[in-house]
PDB file of N, CA and C in Angstrom:
ATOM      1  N   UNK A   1      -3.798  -5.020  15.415  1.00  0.00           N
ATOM      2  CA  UNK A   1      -2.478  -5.566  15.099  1.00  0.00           C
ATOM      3  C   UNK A   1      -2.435  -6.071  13.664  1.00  0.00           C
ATOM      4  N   UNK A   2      -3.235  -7.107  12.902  1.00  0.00           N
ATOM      5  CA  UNK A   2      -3.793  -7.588  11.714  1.00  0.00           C
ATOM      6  C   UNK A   2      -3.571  -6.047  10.751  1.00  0.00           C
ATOM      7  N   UNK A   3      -4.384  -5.397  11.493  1.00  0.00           N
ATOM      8  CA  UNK A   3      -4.499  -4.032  10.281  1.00  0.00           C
ATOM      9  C   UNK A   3      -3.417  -3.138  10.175  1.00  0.00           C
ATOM     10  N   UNK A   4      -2.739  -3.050  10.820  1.00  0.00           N
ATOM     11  CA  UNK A   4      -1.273  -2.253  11.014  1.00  0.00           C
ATOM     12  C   UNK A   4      -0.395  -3.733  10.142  1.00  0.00           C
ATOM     13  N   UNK A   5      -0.523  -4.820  10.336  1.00  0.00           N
ATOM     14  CA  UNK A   5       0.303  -5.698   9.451  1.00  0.00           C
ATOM     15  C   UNK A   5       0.128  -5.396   8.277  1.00  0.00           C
ATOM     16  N   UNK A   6      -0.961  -5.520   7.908  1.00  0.00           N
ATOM     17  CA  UNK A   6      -1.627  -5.414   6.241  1.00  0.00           C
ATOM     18  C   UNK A   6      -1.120  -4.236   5.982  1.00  0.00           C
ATOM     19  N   UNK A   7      -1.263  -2.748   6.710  1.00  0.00           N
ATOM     20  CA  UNK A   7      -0.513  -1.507   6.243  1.00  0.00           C
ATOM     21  C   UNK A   7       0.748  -1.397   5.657  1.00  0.00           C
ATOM     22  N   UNK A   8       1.447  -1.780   6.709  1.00  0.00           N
ATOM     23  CA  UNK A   8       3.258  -2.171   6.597  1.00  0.00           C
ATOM     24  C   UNK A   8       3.299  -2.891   5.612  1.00  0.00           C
ATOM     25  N   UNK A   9       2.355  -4.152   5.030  1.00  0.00           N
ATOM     26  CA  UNK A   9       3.363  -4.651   3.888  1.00  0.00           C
ATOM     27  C   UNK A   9       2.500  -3.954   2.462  1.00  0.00           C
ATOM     28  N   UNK A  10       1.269  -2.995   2.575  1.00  0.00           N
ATOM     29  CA  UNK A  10       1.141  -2.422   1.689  1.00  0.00           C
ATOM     30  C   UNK A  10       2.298  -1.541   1.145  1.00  0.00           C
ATOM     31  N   UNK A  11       2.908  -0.981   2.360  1.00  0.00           N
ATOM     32  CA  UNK A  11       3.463   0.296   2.255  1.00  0.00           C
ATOM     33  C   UNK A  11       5.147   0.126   1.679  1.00  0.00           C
ATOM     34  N   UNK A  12       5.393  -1.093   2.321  1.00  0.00           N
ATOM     35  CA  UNK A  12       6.284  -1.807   1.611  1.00  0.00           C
ATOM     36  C   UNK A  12       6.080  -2.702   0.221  1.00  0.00           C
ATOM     37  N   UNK A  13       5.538  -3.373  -0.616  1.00  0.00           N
ATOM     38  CA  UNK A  13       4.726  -3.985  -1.809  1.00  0.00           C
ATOM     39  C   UNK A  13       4.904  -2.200  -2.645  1.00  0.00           C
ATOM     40  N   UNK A  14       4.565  -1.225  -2.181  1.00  0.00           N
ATOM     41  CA  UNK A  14       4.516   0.305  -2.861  1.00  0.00           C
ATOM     42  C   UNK A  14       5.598   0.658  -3.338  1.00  0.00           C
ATOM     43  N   UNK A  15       6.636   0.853  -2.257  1.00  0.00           N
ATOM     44  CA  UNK A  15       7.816   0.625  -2.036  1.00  0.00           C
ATOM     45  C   UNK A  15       8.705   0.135  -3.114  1.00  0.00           C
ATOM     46  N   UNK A  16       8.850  -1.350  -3.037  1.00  0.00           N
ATOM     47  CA  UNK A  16       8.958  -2.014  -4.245  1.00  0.00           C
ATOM     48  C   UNK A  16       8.461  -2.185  -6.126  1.00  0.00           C
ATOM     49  N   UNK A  17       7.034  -1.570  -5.948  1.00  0.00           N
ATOM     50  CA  UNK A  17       6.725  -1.516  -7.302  1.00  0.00           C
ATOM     51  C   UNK A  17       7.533  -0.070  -7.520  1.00  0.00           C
ATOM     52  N   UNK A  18       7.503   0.979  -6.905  1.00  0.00           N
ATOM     53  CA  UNK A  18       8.619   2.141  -7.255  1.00  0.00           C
ATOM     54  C   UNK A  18       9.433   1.874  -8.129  1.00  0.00           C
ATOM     55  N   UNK A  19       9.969   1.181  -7.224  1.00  0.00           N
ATOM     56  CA  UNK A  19      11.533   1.005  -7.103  1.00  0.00           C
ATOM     57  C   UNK A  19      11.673   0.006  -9.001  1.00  0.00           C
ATOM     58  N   UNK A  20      10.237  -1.060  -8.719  1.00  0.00           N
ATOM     59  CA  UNK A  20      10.860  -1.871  -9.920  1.00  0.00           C
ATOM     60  C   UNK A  20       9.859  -0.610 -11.670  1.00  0.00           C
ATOM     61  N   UNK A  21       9.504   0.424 -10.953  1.00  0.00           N
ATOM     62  CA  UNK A  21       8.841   1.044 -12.259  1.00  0.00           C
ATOM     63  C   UNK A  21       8.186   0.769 -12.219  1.00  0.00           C
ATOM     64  N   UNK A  22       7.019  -0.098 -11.991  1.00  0.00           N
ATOM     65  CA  UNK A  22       6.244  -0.156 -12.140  1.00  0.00           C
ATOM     66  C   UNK A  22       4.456   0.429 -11.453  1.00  0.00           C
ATOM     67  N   UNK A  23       4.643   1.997 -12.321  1.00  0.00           N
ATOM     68  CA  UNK A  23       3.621   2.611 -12.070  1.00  0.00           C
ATOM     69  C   UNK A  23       2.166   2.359 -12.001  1.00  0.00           C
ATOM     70  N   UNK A  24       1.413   1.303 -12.433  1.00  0.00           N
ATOM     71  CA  UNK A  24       0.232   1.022 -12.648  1.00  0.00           C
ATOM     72  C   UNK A  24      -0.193   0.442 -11.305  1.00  0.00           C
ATOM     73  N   UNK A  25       0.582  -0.685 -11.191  1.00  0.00           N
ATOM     74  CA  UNK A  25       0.515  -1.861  -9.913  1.00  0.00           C
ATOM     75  C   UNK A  25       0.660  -0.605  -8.823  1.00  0.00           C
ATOM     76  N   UNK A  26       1.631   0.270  -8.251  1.00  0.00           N
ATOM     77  CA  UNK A  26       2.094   0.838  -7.754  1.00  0.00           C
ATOM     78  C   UNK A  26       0.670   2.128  -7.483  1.00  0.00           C
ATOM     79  N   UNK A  27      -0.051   2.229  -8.157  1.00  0.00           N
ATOM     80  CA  UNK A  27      -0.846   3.237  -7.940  1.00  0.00           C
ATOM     81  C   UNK A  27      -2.268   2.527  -7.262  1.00  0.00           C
ATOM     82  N   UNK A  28      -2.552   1.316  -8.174  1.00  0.00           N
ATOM     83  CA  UNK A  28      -3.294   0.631  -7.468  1.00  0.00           C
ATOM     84  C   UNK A  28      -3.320   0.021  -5.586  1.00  0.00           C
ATOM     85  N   UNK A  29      -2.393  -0.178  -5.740  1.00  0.00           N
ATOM     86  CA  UNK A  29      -1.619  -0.457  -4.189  1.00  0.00           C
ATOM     87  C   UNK A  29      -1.711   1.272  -3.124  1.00  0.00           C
ATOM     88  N   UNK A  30      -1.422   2.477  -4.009  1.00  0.00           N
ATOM     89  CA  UNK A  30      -1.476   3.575  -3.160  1.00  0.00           C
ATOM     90  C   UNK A  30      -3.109   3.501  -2.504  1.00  0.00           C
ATOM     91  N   UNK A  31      -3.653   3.523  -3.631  1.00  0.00           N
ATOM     92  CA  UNK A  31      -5.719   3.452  -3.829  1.00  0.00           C
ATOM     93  C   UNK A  31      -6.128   2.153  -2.503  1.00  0.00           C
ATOM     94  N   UNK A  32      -5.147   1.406  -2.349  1.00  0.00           N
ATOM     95  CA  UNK A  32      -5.713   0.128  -1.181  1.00  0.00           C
ATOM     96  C   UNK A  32      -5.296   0.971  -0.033  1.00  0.00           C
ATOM     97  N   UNK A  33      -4.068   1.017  -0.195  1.00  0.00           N
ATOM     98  CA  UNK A  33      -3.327   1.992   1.596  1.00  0.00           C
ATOM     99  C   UNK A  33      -4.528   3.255   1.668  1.00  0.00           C
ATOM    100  N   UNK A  34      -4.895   3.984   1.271  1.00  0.00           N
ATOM    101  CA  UNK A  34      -5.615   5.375   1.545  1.00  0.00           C
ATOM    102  C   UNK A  34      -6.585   4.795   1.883  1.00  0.00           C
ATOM    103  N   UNK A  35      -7.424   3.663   1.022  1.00  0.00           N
ATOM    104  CA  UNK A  35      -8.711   3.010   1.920  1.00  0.00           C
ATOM    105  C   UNK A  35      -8.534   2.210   3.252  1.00  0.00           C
ATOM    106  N   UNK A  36      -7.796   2.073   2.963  1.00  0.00           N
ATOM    107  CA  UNK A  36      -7.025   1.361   4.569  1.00  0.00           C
ATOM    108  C   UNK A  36      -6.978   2.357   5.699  1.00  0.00           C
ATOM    109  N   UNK A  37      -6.653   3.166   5.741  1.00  0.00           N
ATOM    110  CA  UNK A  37      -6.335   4.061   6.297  1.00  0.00           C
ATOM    111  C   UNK A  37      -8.070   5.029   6.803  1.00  0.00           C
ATOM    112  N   UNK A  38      -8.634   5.445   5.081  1.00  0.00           N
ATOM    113  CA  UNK A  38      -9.751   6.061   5.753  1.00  0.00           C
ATOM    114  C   UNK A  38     -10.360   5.231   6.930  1.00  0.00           C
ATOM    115  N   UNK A  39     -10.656   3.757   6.186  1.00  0.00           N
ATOM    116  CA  UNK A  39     -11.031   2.792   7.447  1.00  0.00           C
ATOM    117  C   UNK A  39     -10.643   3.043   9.245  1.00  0.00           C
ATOM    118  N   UNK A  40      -9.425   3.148   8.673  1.00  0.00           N
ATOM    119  CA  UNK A  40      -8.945   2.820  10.612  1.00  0.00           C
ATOM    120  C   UNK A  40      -9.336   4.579  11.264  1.00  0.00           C
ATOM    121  N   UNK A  41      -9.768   5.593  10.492  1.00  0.00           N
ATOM    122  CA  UNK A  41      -9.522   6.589  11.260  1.00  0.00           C
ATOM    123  C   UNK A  41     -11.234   7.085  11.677  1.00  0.00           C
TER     124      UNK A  41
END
């Protein structure tokens, strides 16, 4: 449950740097979700 939270507001936080341009933050944040992810699978 914890780790599906942390996903969702990665995925949303992503979301938002988009949206505000800001590519750097925004890529860094993709690089956390994909490790997140290899993790849970």
């Amino acid at each position: 449950m914890n780790e599906k939270k942390t996903i969702d507001q990665l995925r949303y936080r992503i979301n938002r740097y988009r949206e505000m341009g800001n590519g750097a933050m925004c890529q860094d944040l993709l690089i956390e979700l994909r490790q997140m992810l290899a993790i849970n699978q």
